[in-house]
N, C-alpha and C. Protein backbone atom coordinates (compact mmCIF):
# COMPACT_ATOMS: atom_id res chain seq x y z
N UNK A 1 -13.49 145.52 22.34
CA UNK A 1 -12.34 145.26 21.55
C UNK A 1 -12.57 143.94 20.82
N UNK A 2 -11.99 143.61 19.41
CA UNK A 2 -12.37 142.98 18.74
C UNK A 2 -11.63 142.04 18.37
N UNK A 3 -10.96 140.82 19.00
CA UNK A 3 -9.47 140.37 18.63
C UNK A 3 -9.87 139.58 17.71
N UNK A 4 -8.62 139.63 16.59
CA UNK A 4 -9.11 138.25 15.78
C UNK A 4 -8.79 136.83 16.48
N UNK A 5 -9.68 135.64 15.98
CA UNK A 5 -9.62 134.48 16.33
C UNK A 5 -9.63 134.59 17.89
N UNK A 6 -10.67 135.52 18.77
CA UNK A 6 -10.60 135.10 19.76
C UNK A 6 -11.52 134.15 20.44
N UNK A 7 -12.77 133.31 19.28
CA UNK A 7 -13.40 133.08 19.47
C UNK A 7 -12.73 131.49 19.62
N UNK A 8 -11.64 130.59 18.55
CA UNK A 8 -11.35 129.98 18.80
C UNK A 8 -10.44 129.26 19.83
N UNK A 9 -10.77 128.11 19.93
CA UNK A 9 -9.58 127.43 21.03
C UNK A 9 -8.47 126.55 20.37
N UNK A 10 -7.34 126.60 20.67
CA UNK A 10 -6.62 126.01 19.94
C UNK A 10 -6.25 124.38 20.94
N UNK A 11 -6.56 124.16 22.12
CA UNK A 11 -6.26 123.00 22.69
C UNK A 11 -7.27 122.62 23.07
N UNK A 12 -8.39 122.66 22.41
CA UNK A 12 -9.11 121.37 22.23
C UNK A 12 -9.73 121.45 20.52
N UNK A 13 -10.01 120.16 20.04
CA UNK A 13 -10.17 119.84 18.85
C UNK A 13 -11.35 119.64 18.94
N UNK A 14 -12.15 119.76 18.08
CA UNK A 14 -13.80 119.34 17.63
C UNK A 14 -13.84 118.66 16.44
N UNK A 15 -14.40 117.54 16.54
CA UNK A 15 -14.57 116.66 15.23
C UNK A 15 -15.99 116.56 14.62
N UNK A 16 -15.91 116.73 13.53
CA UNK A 16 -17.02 116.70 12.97
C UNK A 16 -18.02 115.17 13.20
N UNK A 17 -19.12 115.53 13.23
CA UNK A 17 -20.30 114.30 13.54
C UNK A 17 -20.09 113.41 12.38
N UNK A 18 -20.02 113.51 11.66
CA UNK A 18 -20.05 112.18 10.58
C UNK A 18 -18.56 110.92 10.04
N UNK A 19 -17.27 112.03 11.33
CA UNK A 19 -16.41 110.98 11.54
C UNK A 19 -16.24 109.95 12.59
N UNK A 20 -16.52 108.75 12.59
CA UNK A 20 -17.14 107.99 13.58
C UNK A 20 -15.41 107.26 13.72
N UNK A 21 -14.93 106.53 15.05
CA UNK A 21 -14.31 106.77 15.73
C UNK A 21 -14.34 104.99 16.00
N UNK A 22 -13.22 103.97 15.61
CA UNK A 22 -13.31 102.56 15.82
C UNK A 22 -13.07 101.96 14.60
N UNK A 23 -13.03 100.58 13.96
CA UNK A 23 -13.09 99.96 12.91
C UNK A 23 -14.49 99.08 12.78
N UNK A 24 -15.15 99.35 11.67
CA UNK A 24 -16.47 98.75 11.68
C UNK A 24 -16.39 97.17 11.39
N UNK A 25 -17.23 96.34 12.10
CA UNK A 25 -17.23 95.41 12.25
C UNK A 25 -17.74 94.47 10.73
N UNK A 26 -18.22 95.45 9.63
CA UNK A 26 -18.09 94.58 8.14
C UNK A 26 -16.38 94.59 7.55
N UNK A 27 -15.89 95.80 7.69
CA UNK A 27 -14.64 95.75 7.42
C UNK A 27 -13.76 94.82 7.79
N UNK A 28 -13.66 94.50 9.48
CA UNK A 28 -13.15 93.20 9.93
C UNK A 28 -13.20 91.94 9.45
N UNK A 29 -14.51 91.74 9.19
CA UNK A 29 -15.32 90.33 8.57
C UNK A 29 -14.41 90.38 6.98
N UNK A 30 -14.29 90.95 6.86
CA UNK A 30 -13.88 91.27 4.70
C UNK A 30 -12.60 90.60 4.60
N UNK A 31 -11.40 91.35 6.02
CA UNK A 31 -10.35 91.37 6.12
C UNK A 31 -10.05 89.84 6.49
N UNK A 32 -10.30 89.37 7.50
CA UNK A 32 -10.54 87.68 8.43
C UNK A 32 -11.15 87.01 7.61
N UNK A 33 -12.44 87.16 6.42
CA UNK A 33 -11.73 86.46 5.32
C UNK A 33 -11.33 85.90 4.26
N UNK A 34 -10.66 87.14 3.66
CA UNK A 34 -9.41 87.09 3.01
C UNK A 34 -8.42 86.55 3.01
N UNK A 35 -8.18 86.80 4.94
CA UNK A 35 -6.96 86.16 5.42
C UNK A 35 -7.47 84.61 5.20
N UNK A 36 -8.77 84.28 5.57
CA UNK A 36 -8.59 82.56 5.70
C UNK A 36 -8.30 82.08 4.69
N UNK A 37 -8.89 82.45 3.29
CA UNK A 37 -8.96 81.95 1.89
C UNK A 37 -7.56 82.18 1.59
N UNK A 38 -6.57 83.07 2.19
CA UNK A 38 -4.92 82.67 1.70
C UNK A 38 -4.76 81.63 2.41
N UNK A 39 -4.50 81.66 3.53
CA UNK A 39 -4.32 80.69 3.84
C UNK A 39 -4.84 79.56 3.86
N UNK A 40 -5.80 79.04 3.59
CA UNK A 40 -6.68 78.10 3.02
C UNK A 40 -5.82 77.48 1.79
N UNK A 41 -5.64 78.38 0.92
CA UNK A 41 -4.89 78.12 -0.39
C UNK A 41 -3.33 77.99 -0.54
N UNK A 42 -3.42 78.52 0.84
CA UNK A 42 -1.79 78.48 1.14
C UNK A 42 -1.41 76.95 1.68
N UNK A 43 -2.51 76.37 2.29
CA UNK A 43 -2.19 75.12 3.04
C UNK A 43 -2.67 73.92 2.35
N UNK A 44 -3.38 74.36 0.64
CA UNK A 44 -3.53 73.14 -0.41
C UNK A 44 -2.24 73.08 -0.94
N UNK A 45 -1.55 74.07 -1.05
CA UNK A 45 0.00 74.25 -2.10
C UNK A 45 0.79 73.36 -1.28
N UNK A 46 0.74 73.03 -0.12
CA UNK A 46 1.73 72.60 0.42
C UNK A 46 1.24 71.35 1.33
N UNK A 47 0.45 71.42 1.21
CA UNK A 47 -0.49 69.83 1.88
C UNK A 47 0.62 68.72 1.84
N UNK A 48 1.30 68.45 3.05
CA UNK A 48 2.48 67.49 3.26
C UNK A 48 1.91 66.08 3.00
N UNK A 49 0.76 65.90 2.97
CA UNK A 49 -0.11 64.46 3.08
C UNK A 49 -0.22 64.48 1.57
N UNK A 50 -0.94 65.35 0.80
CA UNK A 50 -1.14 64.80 -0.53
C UNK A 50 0.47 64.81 -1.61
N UNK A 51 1.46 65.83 -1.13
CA UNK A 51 2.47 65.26 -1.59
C UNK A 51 2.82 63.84 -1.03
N UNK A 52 3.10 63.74 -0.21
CA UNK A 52 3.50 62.38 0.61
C UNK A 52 3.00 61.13 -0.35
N UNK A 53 1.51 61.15 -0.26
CA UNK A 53 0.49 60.44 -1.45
C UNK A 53 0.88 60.09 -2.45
N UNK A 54 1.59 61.55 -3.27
CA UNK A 54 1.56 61.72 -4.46
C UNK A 54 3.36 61.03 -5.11
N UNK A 55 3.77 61.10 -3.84
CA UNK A 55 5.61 60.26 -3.86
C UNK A 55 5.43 59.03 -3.77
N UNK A 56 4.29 58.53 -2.60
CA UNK A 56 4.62 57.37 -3.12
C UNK A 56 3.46 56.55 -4.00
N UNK A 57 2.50 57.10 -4.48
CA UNK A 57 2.21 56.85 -6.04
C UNK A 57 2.91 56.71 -7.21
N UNK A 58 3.54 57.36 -7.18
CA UNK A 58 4.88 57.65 -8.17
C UNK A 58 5.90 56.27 -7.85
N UNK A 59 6.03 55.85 -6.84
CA UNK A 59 6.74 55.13 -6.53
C UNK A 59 6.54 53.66 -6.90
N UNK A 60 5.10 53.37 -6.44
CA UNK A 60 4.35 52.43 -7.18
C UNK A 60 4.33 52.16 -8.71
N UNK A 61 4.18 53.41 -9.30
CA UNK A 61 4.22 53.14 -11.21
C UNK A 61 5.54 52.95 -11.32
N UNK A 62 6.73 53.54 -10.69
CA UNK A 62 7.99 52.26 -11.23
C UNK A 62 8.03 51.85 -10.83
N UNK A 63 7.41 50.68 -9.64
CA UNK A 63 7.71 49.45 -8.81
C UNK A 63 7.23 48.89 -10.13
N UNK A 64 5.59 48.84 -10.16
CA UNK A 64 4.92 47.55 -11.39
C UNK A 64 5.49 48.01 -12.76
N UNK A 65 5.77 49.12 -13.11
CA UNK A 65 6.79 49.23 -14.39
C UNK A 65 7.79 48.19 -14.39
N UNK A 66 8.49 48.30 -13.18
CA UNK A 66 9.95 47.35 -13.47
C UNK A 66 9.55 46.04 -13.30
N UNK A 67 8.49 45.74 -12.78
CA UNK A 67 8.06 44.39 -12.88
C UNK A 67 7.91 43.59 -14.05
N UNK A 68 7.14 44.20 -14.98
CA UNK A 68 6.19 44.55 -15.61
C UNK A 68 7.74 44.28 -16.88
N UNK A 69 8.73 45.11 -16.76
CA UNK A 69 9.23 45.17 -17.59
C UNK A 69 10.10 44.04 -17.58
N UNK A 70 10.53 43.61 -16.38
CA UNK A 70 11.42 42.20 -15.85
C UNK A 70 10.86 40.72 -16.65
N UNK A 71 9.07 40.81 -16.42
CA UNK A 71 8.42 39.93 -17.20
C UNK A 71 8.22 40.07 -18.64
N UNK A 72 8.86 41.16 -18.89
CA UNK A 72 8.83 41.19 -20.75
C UNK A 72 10.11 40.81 -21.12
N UNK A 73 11.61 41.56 -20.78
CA UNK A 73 12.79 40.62 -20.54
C UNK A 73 12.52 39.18 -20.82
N UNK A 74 11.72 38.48 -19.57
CA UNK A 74 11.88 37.21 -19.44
C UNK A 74 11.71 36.36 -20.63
N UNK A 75 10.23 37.13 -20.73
CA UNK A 75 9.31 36.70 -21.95
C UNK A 75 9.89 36.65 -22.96
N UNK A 76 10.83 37.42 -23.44
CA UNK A 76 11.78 37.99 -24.78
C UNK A 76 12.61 36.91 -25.13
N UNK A 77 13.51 36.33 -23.94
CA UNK A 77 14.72 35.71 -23.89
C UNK A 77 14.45 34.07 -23.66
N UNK A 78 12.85 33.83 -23.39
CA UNK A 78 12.02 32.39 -23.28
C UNK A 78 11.37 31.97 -24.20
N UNK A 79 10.76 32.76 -24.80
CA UNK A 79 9.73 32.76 -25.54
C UNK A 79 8.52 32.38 -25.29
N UNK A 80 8.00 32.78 -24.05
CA UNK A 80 6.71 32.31 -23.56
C UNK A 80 6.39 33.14 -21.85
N UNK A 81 5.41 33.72 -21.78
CA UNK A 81 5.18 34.00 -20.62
C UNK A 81 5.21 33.23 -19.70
N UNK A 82 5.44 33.48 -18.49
CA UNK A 82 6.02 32.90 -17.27
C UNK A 82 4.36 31.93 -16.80
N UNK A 83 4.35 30.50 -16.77
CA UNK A 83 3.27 29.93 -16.51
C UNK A 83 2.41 30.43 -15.31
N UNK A 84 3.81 30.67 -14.03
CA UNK A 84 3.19 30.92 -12.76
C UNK A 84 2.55 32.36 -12.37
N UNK A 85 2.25 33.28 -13.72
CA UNK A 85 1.50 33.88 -13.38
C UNK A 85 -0.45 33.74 -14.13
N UNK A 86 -0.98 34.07 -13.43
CA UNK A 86 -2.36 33.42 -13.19
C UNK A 86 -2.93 34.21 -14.50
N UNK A 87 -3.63 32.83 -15.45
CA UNK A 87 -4.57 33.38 -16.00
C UNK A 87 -5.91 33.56 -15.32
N UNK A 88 -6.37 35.34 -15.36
CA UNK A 88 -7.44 35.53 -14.82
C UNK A 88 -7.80 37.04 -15.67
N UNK A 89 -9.22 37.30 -15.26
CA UNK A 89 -9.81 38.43 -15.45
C UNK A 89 -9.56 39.71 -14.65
N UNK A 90 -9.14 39.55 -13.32
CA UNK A 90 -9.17 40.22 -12.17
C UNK A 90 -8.33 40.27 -11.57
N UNK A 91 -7.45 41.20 -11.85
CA UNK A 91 -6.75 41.73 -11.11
C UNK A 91 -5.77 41.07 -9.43
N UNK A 92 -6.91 42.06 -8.78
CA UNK A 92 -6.98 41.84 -7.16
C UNK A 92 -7.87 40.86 -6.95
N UNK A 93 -6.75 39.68 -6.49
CA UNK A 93 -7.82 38.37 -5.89
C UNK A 93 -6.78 37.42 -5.58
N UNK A 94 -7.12 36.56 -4.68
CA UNK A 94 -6.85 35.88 -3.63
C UNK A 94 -5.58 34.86 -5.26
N UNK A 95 -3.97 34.93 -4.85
CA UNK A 95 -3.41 34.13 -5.59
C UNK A 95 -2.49 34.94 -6.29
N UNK A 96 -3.40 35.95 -6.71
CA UNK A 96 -2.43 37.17 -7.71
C UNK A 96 -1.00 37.59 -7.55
N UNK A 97 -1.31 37.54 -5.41
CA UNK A 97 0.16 38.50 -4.88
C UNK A 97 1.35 38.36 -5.26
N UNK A 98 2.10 39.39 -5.88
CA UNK A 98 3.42 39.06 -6.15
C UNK A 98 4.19 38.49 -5.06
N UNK A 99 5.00 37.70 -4.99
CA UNK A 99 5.65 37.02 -4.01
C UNK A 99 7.35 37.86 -4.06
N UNK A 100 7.61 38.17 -2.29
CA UNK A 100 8.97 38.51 -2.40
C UNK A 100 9.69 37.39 -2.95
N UNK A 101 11.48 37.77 -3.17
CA UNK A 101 12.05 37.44 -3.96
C UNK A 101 12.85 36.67 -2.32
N UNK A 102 13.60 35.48 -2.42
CA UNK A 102 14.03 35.36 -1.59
C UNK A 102 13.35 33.92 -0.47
N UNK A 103 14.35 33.43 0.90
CA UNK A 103 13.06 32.47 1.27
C UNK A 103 11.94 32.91 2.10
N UNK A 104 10.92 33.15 1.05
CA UNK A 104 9.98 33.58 1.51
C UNK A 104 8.89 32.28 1.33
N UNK A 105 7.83 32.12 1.94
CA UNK A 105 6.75 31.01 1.83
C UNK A 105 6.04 31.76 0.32
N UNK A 106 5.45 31.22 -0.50
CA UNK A 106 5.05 31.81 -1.75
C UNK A 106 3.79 31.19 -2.30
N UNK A 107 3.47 30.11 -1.07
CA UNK A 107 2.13 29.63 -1.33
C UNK A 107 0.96 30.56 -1.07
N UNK A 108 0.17 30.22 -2.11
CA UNK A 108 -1.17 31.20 -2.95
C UNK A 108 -0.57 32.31 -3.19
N UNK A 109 0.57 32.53 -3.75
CA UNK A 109 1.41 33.97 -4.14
C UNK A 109 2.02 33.47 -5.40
N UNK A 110 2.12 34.49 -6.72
CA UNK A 110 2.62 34.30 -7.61
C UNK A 110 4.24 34.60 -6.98
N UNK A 111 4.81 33.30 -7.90
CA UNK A 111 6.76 33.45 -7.18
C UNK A 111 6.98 33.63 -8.47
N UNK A 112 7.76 34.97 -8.58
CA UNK A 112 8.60 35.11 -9.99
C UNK A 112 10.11 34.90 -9.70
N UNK A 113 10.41 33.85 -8.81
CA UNK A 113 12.11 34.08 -8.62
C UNK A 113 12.44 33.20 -9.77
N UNK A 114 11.87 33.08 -11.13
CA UNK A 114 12.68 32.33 -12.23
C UNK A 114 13.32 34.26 -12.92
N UNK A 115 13.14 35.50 -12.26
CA UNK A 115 13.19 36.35 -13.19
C UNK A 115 14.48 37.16 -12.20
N UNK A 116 15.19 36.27 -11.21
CA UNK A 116 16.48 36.08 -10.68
C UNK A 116 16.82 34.83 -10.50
N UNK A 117 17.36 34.01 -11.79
CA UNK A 117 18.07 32.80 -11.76
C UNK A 117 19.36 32.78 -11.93
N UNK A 118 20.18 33.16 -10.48
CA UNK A 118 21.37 33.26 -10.80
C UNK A 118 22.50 32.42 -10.92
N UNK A 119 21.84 30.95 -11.01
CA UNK A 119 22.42 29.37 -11.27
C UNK A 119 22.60 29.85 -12.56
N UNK A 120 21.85 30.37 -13.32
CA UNK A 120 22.45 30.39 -14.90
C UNK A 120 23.10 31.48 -15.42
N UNK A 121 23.17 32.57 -14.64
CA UNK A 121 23.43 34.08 -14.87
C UNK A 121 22.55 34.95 -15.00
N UNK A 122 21.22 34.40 -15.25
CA UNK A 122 20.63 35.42 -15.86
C UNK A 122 19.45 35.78 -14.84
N UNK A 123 20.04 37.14 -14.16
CA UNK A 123 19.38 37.38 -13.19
C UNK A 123 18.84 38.47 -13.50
N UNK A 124 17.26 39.03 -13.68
CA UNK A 124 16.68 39.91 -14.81
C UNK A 124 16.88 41.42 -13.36
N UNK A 125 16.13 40.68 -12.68
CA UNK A 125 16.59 41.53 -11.17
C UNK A 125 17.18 41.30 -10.01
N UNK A 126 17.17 41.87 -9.25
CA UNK A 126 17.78 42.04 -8.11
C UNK A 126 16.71 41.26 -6.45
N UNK A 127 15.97 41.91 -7.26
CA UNK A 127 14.54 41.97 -6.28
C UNK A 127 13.51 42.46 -6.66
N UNK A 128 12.38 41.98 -6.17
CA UNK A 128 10.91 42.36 -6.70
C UNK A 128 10.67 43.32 -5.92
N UNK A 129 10.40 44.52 -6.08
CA UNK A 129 10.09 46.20 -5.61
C UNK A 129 8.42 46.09 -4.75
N UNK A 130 8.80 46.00 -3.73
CA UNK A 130 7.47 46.19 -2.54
C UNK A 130 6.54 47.46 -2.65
N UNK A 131 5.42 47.48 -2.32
CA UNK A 131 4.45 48.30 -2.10
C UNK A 131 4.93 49.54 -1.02
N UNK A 132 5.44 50.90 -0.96
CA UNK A 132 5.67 51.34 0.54
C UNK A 132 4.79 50.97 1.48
N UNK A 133 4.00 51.24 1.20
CA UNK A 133 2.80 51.28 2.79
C UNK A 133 1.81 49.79 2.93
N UNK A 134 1.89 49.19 1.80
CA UNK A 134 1.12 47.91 2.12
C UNK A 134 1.67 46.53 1.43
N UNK A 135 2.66 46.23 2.24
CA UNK A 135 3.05 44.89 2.25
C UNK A 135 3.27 43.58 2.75
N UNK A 136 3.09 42.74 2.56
CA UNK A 136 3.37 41.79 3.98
C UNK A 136 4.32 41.18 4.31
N UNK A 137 4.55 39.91 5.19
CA UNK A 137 5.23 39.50 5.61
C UNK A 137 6.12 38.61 3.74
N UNK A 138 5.29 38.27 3.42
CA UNK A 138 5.76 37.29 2.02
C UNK A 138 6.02 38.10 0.91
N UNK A 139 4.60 38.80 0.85
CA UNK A 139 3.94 39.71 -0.63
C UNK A 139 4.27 40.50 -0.72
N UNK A 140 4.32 41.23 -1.59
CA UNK A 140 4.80 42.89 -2.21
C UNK A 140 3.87 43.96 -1.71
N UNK A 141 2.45 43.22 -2.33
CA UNK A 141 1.57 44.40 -2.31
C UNK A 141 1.38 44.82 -3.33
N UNK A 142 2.02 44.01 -4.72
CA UNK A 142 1.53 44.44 -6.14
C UNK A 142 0.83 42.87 -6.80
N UNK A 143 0.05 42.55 -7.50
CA UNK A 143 -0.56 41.77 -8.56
C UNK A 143 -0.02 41.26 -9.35
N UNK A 144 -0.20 40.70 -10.12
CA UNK A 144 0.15 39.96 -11.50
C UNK A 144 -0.90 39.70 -12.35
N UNK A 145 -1.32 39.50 -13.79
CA UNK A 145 -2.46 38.19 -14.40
C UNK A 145 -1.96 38.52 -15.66
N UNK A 146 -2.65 36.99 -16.47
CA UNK A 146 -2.12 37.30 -18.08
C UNK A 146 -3.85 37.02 -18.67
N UNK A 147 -3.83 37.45 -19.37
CA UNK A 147 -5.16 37.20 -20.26
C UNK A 147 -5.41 36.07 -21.29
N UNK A 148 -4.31 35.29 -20.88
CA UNK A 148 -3.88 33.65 -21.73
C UNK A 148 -4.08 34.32 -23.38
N UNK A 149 -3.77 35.33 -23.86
CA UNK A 149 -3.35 35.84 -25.03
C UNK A 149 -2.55 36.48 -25.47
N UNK A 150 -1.56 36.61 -24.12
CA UNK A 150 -0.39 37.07 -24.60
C UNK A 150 -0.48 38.58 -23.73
N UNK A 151 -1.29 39.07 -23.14
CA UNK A 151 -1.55 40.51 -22.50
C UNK A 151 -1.21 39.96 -20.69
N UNK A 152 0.09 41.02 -20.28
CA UNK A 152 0.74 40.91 -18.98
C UNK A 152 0.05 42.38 -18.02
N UNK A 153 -0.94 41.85 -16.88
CA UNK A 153 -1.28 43.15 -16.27
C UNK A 153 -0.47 42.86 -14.92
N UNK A 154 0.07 43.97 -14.72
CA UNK A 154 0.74 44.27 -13.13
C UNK A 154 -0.13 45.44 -12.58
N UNK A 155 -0.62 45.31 -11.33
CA UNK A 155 -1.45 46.66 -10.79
C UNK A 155 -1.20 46.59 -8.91
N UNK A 156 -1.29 47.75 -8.78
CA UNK A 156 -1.04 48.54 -7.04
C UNK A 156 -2.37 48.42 -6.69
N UNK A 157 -3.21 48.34 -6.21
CA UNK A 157 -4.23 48.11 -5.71
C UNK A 157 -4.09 49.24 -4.36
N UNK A 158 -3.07 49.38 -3.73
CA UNK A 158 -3.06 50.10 -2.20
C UNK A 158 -2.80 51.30 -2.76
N UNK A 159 -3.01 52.08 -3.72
CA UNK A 159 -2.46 53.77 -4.69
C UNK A 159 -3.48 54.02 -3.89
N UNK A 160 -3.03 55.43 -3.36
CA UNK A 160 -3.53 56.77 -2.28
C UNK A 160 -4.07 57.93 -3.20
N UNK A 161 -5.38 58.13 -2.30
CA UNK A 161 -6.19 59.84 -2.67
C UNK A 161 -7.10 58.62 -4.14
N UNK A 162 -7.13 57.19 -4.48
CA UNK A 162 -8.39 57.29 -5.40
C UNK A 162 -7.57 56.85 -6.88
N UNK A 163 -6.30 57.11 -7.14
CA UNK A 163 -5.37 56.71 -7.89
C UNK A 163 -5.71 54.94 -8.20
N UNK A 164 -5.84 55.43 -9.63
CA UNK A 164 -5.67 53.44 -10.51
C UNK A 164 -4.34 53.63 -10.81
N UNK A 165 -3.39 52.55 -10.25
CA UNK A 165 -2.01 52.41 -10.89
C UNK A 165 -1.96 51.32 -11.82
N UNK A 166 -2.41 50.78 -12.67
CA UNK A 166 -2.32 49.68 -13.29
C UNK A 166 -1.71 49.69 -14.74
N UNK A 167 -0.57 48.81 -15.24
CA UNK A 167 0.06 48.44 -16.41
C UNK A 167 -0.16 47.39 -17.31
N UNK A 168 -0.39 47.55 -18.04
CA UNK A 168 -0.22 46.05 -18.88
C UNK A 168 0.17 46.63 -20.64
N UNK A 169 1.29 45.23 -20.63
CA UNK A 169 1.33 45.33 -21.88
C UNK A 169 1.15 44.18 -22.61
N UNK A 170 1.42 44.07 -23.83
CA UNK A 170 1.44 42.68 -24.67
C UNK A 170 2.56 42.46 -24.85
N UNK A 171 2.73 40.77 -24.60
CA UNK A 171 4.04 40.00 -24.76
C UNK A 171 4.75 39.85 -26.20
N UNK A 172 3.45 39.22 -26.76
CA UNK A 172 3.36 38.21 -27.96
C UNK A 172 3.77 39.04 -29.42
């Protein structure tokens, strides 16, 4: 007797030889990474340190801005740049430091408290704007120099990640 399909079995399955059975271990590698390079790229977008850096960099160019701009005020309403800041070539060097505003000791520190003289009224600021992260007990943590021609440079020297913060303009 001849039944149809009696040759097959229906509860067990046979798989063909050339379907192989697991996840191959290049596929894994492709996937792991993919994944790292997002996230890799995921963790430059949001790098809490180089924003951090990058705030208070920012913070610095209007500190010596308003400085910067306090000594052009001054300059405007005097007619002469402020003596006690140092003619020099350089920047960063021993003398330069802006001096806090206030009683602070101000020796070998440039003192700009003629740019809050409030015996006469004319108090240009409030206070001289500190460095966040590097200041001292007296100093700001920002510079001063004039080029005895009339050119006012204010510069951050402590700017994060490689950053030049430096301003200058002409008085005269």
């Amino acid at each position: 007797m001849n039944v149809p399909n009696s040759g097959m079995n229906f509860l067990q399955k046979e798989e063909p030889e050339e379907v192989k059975k697991g996840f191959p271990i290049l596929d894994a590698l492709v996937i792991l990474c993919a994944l790292f390079v997002i996230g890799f790229l995921g963790y430059l977008m949001i790098n809490p340190q180089k924003e951090g850096a990058d705030n208070r960099n920012a913070a610095r160019s209007a500190d010596i801005s308003t400085i910067l701009s306090a000594v052009s005020t001054y300059t405007n309403k005097a007619g002469e740049i402020p003596e006690v800041i140092p003619v020099t070539e350089k920047c960063v060097s021993f003398g330069n430091e802006i001096c806090k505003l206030g009683p602070y000791d101000c020796i070998d520190m440039v003192d700009l408290s003629i740019l809050n003289n409030e015996e006469e009224g004319e108090e240009i600021v409030a206070s001289i704007p500190s460095d966040p992260m590097n200041s001292s007990t007296n100093g700001t943590g920002y510079y001063i120099i004039q080029d005895g021609v009339g050119t006012v440079t204010v510069c951050a020297p402590y700017a994060e990640r490689g950053a030049e913060i430096v301003f200058e303009k002409y008085l005269y």
